[in-house]
Structure formats: C-alpha cells, structure tokens
PDB file of N, CA and C in Angstrom:
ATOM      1  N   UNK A   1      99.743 102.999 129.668  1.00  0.00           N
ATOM      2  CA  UNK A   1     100.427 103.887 128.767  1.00  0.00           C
ATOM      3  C   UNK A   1      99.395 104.578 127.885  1.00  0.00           C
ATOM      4  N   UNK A   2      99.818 105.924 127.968  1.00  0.00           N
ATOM      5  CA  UNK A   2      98.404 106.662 126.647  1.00  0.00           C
ATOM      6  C   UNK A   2      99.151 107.448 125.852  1.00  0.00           C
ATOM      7  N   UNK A   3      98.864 107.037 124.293  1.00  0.00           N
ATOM      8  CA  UNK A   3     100.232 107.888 123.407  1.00  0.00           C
ATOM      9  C   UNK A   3      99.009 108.400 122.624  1.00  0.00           C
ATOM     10  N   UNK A   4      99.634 109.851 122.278  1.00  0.00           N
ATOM     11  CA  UNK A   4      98.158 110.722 121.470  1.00  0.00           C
ATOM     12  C   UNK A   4      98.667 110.791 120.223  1.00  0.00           C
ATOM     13  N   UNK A   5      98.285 110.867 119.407  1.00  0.00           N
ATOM     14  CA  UNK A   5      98.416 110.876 117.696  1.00  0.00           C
ATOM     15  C   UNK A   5      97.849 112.220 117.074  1.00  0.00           C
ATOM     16  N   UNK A   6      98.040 113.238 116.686  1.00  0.00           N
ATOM     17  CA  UNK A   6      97.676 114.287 116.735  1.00  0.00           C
ATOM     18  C   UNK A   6      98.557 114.923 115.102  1.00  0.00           C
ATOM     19  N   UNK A   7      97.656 115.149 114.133  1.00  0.00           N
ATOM     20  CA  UNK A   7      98.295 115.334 112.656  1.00  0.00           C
ATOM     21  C   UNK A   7      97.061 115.130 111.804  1.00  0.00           C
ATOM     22  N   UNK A   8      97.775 116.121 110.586  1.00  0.00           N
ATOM     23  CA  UNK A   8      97.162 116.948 109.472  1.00  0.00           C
ATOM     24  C   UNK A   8      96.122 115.318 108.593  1.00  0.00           C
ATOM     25  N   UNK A   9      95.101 115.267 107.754  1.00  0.00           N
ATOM     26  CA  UNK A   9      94.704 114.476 107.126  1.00  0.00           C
ATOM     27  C   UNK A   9      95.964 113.688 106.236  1.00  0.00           C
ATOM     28  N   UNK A  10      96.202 112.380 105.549  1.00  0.00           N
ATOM     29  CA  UNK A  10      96.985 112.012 104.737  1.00  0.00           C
ATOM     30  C   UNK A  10      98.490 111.490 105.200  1.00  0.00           C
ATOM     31  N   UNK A  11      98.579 112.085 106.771  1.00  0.00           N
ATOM     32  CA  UNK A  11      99.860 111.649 106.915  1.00  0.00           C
ATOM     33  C   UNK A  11     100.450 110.672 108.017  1.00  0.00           C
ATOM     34  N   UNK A  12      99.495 109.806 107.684  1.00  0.00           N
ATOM     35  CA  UNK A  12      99.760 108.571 107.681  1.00  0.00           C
ATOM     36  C   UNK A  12      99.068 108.138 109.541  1.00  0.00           C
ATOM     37  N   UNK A  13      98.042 108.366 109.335  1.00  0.00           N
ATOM     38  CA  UNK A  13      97.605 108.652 111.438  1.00  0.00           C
ATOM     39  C   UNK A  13      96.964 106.699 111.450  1.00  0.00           C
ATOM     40  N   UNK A  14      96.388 106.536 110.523  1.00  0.00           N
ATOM     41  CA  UNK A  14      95.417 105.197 110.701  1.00  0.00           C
ATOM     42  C   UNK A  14      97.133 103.528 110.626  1.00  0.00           C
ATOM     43  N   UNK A  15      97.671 104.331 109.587  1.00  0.00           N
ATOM     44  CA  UNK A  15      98.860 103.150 109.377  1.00  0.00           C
ATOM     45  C   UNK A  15      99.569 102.937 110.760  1.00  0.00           C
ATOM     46  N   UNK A  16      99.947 103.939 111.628  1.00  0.00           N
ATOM     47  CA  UNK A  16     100.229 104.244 112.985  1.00  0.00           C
ATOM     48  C   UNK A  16      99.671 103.789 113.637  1.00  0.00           C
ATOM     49  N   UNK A  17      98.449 103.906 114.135  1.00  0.00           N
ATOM     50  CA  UNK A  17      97.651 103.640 114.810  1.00  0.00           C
ATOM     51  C   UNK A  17      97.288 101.721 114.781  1.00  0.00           C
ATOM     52  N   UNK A  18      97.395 101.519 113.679  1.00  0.00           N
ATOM     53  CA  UNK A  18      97.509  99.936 113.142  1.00  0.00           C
ATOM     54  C   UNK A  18      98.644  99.597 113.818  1.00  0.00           C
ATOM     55  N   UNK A  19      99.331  99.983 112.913  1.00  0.00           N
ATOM     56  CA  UNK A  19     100.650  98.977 113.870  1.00  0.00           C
ATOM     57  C   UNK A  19     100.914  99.210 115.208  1.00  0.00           C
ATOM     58  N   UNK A  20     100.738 100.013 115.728  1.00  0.00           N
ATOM     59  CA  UNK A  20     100.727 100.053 117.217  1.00  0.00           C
ATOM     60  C   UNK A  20      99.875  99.368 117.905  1.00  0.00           C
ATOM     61  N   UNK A  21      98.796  98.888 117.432  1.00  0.00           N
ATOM     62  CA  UNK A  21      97.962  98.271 117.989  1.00  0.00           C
ATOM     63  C   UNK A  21      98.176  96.866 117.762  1.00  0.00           C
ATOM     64  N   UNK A  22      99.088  96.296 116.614  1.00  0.00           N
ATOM     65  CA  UNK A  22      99.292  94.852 116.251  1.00  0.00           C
ATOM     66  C   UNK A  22     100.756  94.889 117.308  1.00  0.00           C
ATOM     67  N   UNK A  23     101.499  95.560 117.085  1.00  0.00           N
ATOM     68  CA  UNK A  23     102.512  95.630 117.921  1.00  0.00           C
ATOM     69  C   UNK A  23     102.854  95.005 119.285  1.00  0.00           C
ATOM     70  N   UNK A  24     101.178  95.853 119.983  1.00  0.00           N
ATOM     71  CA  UNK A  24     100.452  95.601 121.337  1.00  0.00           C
ATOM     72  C   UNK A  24      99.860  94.321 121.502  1.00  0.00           C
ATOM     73  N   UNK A  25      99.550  93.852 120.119  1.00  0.00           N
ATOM     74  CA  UNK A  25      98.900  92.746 120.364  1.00  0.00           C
ATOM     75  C   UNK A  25      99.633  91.261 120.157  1.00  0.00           C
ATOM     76  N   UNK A  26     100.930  91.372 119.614  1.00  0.00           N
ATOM     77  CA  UNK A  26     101.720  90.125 119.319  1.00  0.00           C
ATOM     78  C   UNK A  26     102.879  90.543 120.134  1.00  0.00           C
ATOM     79  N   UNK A  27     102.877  91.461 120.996  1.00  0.00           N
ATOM     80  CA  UNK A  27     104.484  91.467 122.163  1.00  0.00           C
ATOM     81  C   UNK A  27     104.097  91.946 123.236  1.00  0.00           C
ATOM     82  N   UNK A  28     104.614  92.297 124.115  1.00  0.00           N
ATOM     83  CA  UNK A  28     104.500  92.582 125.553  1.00  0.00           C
ATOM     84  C   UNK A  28     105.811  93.476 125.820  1.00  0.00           C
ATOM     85  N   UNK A  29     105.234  94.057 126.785  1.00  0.00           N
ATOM     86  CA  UNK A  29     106.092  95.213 127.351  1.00  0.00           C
ATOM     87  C   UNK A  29     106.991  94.750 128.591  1.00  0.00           C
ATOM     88  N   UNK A  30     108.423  95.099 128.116  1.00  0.00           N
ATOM     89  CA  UNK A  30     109.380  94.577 128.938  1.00  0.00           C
ATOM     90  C   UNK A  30     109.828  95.802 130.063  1.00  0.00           C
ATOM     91  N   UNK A  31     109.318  95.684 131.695  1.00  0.00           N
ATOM     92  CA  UNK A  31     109.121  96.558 132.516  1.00  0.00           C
ATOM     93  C   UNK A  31     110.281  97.472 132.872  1.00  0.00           C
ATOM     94  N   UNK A  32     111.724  96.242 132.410  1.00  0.00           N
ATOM     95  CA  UNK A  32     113.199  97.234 133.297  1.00  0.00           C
ATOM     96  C   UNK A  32     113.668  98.377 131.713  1.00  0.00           C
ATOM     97  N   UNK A  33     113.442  97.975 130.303  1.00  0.00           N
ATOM     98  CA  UNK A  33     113.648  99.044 129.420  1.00  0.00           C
ATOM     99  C   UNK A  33     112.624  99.719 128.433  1.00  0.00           C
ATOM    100  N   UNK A  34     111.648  99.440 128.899  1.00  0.00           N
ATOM    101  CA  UNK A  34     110.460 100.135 128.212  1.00  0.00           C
ATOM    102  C   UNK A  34     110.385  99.368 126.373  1.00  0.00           C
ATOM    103  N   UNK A  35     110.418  98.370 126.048  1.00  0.00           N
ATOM    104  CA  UNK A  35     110.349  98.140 124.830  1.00  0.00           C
ATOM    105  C   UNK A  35     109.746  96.796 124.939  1.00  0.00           C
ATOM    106  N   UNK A  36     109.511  96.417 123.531  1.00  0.00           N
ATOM    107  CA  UNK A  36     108.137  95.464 123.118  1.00  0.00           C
ATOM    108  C   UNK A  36     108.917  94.422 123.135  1.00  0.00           C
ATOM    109  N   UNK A  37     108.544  93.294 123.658  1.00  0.00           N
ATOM    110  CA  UNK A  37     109.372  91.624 122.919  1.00  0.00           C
ATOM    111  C   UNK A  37     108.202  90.931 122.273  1.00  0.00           C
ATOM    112  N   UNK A  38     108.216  89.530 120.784  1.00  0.00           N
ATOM    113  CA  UNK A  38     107.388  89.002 120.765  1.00  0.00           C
ATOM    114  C   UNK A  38     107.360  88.021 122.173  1.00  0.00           C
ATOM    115  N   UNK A  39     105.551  88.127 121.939  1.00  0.00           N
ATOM    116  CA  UNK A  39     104.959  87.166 123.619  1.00  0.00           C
ATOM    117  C   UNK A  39     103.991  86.190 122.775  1.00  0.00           C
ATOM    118  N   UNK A  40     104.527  84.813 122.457  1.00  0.00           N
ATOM    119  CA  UNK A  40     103.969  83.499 122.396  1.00  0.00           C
ATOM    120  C   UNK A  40     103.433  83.174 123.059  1.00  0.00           C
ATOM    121  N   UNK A  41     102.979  83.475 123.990  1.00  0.00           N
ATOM    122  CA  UNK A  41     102.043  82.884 124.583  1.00  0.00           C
ATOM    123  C   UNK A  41     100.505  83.495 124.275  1.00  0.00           C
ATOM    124  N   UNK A  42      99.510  82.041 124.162  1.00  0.00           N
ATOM    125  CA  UNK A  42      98.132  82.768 123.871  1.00  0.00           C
ATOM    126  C   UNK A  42      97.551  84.288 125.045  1.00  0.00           C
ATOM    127  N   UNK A  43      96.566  84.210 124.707  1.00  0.00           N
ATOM    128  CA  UNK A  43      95.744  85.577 125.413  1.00  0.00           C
ATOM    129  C   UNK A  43      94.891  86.252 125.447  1.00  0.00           C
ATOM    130  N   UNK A  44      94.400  87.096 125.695  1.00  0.00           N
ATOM    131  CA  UNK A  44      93.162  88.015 125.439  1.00  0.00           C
ATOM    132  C   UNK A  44      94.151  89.534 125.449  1.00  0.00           C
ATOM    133  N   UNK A  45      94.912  89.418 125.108  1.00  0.00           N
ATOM    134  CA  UNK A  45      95.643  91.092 125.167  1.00  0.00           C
ATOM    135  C   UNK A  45      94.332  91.989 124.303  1.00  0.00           C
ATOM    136  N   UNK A  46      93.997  91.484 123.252  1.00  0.00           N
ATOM    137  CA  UNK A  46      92.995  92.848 122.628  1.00  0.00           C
ATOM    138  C   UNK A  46      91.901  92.959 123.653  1.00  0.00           C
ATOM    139  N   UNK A  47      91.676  92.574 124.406  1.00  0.00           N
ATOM    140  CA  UNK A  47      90.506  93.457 125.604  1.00  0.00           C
ATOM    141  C   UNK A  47      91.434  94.433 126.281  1.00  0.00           C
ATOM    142  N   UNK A  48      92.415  94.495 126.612  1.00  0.00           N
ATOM    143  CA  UNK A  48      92.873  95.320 127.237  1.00  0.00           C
ATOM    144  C   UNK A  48      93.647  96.782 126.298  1.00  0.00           C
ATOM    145  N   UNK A  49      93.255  96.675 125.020  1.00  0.00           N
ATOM    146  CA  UNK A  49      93.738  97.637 124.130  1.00  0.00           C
ATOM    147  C   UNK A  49      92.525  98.247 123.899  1.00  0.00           C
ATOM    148  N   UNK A  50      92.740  99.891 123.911  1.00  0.00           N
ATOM    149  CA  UNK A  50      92.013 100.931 123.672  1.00  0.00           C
ATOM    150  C   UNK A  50      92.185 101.995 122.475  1.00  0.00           C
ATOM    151  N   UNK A  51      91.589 101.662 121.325  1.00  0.00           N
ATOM    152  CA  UNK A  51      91.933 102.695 120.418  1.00  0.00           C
ATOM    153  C   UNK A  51      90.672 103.533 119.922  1.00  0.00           C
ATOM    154  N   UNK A  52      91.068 104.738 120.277  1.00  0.00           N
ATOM    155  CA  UNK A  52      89.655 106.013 119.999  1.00  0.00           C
ATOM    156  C   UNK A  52      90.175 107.181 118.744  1.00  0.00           C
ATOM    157  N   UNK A  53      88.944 106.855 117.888  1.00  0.00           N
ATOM    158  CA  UNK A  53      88.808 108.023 117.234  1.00  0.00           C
ATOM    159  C   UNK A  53      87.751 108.602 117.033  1.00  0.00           C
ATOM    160  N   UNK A  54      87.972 109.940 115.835  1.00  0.00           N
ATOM    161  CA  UNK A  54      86.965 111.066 116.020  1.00  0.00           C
ATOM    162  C   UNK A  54      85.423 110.727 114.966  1.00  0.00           C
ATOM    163  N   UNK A  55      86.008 109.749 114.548  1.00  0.00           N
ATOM    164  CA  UNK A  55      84.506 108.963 113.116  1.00  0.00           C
ATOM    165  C   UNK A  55      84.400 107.887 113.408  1.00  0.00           C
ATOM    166  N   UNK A  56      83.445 107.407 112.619  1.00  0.00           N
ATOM    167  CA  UNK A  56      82.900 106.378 112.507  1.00  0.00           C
ATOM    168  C   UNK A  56      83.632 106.568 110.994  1.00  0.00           C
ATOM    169  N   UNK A  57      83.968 106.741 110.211  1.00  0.00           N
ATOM    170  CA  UNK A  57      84.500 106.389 109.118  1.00  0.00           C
ATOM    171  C   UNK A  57      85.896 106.170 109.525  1.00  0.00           C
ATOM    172  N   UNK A  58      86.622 107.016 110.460  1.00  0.00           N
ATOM    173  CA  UNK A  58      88.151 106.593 110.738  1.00  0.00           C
ATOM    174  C   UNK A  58      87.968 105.467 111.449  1.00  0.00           C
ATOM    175  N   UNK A  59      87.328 104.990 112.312  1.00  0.00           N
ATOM    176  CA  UNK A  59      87.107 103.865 112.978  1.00  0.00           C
ATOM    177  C   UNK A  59      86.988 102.370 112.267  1.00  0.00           C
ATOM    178  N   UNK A  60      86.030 102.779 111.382  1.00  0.00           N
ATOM    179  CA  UNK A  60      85.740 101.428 109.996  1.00  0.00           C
ATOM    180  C   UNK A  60      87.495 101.269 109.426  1.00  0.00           C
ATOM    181  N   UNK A  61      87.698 102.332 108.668  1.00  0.00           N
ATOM    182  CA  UNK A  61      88.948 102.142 108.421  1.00  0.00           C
ATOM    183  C   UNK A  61      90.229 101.752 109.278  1.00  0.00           C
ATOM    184  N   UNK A  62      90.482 102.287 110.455  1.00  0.00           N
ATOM    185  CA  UNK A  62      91.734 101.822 111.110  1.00  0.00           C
ATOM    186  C   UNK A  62      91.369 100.250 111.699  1.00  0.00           C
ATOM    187  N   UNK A  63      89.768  99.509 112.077  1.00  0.00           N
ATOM    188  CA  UNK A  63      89.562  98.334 112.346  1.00  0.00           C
ATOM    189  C   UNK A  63      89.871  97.080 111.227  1.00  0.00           C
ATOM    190  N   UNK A  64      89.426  97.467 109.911  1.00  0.00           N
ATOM    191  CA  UNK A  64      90.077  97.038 108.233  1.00  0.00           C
ATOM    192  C   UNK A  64      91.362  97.113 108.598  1.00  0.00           C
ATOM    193  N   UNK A  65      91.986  98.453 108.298  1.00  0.00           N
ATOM    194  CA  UNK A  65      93.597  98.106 108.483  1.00  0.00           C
ATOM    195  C   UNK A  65      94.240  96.875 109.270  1.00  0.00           C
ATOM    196  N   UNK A  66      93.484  96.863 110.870  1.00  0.00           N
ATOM    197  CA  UNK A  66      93.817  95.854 111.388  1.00  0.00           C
ATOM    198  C   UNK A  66      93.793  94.557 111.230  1.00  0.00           C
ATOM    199  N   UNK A  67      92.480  94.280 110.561  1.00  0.00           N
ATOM    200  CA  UNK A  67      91.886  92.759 110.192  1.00  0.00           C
ATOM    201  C   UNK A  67      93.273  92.554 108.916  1.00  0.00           C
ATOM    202  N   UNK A  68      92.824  93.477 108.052  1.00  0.00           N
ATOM    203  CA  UNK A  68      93.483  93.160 106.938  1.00  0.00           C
ATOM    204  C   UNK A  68      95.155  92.509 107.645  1.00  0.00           C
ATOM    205  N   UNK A  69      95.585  93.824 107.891  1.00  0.00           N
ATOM    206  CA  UNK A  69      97.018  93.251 108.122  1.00  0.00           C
ATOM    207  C   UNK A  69      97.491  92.044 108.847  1.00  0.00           C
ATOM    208  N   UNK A  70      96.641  91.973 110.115  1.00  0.00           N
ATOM    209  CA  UNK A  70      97.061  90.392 110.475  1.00  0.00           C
ATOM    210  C   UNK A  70      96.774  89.270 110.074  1.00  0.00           C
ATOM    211  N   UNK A  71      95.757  89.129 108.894  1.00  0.00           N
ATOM    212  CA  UNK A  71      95.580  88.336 108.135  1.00  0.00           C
ATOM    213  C   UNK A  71      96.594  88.348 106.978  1.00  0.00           C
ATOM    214  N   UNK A  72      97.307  89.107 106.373  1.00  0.00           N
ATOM    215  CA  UNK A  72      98.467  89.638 105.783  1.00  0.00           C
ATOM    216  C   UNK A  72      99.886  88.612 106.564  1.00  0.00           C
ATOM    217  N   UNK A  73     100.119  89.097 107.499  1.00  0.00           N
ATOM    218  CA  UNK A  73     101.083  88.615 108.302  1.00  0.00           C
ATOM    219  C   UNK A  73     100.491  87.186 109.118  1.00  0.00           C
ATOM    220  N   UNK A  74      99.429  86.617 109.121  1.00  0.00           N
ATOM    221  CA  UNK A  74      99.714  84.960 108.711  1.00  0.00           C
ATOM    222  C   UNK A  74      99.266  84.213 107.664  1.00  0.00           C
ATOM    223  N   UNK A  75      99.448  85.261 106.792  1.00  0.00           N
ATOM    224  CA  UNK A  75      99.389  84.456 105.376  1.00  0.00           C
ATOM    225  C   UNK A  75      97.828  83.438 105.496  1.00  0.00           C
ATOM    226  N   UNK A  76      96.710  84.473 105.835  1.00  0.00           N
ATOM    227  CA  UNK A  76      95.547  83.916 105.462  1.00  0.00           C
ATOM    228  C   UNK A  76      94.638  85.309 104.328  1.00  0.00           C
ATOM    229  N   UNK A  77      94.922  85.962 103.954  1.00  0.00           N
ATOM    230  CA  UNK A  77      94.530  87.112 103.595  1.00  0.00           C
ATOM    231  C   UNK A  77      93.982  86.442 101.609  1.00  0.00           C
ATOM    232  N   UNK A  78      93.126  85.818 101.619  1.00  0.00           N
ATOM    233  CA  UNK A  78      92.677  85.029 100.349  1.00  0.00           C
ATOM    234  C   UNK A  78      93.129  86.341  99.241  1.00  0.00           C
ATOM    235  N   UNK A  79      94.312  85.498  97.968  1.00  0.00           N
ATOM    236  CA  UNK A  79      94.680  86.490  96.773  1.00  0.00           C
ATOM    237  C   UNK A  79      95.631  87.657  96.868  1.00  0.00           C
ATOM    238  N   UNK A  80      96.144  87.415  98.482  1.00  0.00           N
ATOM    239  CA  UNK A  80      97.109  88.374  98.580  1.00  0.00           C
ATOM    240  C   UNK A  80      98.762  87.719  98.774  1.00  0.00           C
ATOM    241  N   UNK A  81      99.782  88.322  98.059  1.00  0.00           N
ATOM    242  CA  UNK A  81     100.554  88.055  97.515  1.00  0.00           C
ATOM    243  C   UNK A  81     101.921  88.858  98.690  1.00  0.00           C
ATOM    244  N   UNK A  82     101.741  89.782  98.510  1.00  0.00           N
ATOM    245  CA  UNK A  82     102.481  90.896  99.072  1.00  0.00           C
ATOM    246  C   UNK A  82     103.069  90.682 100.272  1.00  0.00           C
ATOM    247  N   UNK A  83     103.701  91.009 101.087  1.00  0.00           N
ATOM    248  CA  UNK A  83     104.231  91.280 102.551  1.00  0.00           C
ATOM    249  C   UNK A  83     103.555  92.139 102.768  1.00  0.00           C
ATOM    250  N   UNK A  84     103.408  91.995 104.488  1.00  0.00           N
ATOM    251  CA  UNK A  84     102.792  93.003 105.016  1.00  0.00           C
ATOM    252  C   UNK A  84     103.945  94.283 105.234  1.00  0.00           C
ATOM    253  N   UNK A  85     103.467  95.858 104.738  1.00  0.00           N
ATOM    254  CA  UNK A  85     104.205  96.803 105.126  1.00  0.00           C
ATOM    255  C   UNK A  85     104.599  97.009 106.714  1.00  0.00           C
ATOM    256  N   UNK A  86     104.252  96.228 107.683  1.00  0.00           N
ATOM    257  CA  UNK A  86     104.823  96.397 108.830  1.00  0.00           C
ATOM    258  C   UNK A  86     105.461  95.386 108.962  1.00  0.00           C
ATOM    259  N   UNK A  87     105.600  94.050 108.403  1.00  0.00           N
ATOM    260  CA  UNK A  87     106.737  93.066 109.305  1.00  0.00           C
ATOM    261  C   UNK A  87     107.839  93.220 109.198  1.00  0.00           C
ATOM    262  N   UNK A  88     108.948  94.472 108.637  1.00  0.00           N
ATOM    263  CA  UNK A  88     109.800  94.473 109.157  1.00  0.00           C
ATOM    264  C   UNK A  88     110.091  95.290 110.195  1.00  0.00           C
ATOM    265  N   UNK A  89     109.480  96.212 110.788  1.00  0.00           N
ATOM    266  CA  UNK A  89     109.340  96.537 111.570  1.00  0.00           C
ATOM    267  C   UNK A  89     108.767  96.143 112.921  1.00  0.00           C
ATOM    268  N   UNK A  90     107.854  95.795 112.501  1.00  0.00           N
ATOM    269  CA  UNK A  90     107.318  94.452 114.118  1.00  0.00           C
ATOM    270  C   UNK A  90     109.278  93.521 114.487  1.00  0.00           C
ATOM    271  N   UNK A  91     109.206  93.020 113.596  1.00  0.00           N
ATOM    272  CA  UNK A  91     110.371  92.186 113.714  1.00  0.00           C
ATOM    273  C   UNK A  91     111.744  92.856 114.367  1.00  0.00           C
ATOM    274  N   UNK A  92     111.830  94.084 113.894  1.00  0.00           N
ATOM    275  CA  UNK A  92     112.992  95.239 114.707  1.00  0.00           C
ATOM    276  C   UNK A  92     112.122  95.002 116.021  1.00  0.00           C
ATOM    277  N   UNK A  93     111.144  95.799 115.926  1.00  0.00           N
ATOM    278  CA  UNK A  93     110.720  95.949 117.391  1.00  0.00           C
ATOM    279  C   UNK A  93     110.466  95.237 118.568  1.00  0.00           C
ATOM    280  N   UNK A  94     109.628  93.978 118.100  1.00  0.00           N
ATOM    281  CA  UNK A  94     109.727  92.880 118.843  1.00  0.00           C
ATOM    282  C   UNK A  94     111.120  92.144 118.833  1.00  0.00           C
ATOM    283  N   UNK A  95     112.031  92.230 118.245  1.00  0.00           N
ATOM    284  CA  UNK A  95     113.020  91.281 118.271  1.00  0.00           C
ATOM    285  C   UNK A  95     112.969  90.212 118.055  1.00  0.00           C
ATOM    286  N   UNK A  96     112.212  90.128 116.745  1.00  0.00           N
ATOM    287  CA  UNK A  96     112.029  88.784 116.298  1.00  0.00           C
ATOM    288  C   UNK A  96     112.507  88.534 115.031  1.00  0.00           C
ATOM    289  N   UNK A  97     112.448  87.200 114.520  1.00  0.00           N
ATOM    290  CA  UNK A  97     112.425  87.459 112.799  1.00  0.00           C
ATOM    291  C   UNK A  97     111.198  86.852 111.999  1.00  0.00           C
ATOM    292  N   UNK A  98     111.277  87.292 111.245  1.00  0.00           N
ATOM    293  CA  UNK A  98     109.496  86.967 110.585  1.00  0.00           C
ATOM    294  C   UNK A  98     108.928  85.549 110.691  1.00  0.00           C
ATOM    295  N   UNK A  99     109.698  84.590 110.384  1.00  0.00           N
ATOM    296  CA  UNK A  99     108.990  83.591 110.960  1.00  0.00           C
ATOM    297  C   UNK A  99     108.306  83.272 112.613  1.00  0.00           C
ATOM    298  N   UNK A 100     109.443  84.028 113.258  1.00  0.00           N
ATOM    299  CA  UNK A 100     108.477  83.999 115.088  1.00  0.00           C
ATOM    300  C   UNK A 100     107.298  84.576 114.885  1.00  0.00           C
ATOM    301  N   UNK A 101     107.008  85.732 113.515  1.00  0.00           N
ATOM    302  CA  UNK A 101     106.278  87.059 114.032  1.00  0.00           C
ATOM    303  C   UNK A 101     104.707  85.977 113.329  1.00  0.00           C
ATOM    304  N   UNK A 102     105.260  85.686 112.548  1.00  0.00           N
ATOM    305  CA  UNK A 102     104.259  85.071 111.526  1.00  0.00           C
ATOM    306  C   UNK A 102     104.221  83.459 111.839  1.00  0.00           C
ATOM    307  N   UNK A 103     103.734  82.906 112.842  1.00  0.00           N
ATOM    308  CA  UNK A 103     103.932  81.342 112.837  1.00  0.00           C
ATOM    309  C   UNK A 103     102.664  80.951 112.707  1.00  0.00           C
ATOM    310  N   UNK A 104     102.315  79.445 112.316  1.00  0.00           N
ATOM    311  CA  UNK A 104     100.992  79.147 111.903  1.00  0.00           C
ATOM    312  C   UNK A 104     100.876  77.897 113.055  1.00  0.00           C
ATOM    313  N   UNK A 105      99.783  77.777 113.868  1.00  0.00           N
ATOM    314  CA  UNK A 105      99.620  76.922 114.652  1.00  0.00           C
ATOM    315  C   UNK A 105      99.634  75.432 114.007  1.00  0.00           C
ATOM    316  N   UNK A 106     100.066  74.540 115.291  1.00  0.00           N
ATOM    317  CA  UNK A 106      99.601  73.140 114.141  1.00  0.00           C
ATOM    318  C   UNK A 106      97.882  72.888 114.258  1.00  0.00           C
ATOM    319  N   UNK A 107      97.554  72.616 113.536  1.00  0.00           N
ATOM    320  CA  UNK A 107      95.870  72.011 113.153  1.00  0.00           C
ATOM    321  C   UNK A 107      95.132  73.114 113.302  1.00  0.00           C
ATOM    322  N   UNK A 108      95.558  74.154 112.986  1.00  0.00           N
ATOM    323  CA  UNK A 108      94.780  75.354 113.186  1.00  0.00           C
ATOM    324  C   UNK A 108      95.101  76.611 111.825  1.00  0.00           C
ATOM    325  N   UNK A 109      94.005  76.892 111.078  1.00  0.00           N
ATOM    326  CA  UNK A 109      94.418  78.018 110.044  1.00  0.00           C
ATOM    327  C   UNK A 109      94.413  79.359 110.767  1.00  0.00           C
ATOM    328  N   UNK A 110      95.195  79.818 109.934  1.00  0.00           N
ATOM    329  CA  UNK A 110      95.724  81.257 110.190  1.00  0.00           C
ATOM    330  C   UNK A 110      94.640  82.059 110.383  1.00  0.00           C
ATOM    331  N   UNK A 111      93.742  81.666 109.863  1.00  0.00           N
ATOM    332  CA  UNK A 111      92.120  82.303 109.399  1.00  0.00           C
ATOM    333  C   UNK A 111      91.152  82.433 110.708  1.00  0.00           C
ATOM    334  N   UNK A 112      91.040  80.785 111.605  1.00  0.00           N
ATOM    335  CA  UNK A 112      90.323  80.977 113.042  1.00  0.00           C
ATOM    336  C   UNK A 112      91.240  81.424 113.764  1.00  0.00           C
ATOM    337  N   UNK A 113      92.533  81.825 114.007  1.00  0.00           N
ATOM    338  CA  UNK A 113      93.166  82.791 115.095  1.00  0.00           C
ATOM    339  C   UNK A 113      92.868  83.738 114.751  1.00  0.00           C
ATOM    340  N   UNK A 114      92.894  84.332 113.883  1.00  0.00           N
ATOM    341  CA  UNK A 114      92.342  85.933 113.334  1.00  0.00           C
ATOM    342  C   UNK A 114      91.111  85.895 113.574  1.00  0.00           C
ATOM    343  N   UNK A 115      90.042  85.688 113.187  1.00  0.00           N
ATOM    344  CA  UNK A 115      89.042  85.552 114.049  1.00  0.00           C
ATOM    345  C   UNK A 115      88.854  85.873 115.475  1.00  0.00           C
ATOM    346  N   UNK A 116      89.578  84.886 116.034  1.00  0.00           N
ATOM    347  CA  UNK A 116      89.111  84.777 117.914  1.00  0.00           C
ATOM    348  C   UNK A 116      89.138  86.336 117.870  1.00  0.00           C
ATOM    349  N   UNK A 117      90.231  86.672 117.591  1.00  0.00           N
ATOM    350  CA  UNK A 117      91.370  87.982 118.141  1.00  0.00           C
ATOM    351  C   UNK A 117      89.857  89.045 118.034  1.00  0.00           C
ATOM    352  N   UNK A 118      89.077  89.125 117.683  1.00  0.00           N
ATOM    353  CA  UNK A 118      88.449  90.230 117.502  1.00  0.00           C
ATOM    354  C   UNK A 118      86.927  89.863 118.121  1.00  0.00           C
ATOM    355  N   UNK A 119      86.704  88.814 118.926  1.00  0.00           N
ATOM    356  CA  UNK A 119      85.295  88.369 119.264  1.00  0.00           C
ATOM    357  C   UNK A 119      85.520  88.953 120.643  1.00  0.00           C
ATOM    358  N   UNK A 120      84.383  89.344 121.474  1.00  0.00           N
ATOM    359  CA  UNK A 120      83.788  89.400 122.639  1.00  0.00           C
ATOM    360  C   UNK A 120      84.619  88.364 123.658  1.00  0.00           C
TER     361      UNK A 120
END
C-alpha cells in the first residue's frame, strides 16, 4: 500500500504521518475489508514500514513524534501525565479499547519494548 501526504506547512502532515505509522505498527491489515485490527502478536512489522520525507529536520521530528508517542501510550514516557492524542483513535480503528491498545508485558517495562521497536 503507498498513501501520499501532500499539504501546506502547519497542517498537521508529521501528526499523520505518526499515527499512521503506529497504527501500522500495533494492527494488521484485514485482507476481505481493507481495515486495521489490533495484532498481539510479537514482530518485526517496523522493518517492513517505509516512511519518506523531504528533510532531515522533518525526519528528526516525525521519528520524536513516534518515539514519544508510543512511549506515551505504554505509559513509559518519564513525567508525562497526559493521554496520548491518538488513543482514541487507534482504538476506533483497530477495534480495540485502550487497555488492548496499551498493555504492559509481564516482567517486562514498557520502556525495553519501545526500545526493541526501533533497533536494527
């Protein structure tokens, strides 16, 4: 699938681009209606995700967005308080409810899964 993102500075291209990419990375694509379910099961899905932009400054930033937010949404994000602005929406989309979206392994912090997700 290749979806293009194409719009003016400010309106909103990196927040998009984030969640589509966390989206991609905590559900799977259901083949007979074209829509996302959450997928529990472990993986390497981020090798197979491709996201290109035109900087190296949009790049720094939409990779932050990412770290940040899924550290956000398992509640490892040190001093942050807030909900993440996408889990209710992951949760529409995947068909989940925030606890599926957000679960914490046993004997494992929220902190080394976020991690793996972004190593080689």
């Amino acid at each position: 699938m290749l979806s293009i993102y194409k719009a003016s500075a400010g309106s909103g291209k990196t927040f998009t681009l984030a969640y589509e990419y966390i989206k991609m990375l905590l559900g799977r694509k259901n083949l007979g209606d074209d829509r996302y379910r959450l997928d529990t099961r472990s993986g390497r899905r981020h090798r197979s995700i491709l996201a290109i932009t035109f900087t190296n400054k949009a790049t720094e930033e939409m990779k932050r967005r990412i770290v940040h937010e899924l550290a956000v949404i398992a509640g490892a994000e040190p001093g942050w308080n807030a909900p993440s602005p996408y889990i209710d929406k992951l949760c529409r989309d995947l068909g989940a409810s925030p606890e599926q979206v957000q679960p914490r392994p046993a004997g494992l912090s929220p902190s080394c899964c976020l991690t793996t997700a972004f190593l080689p």
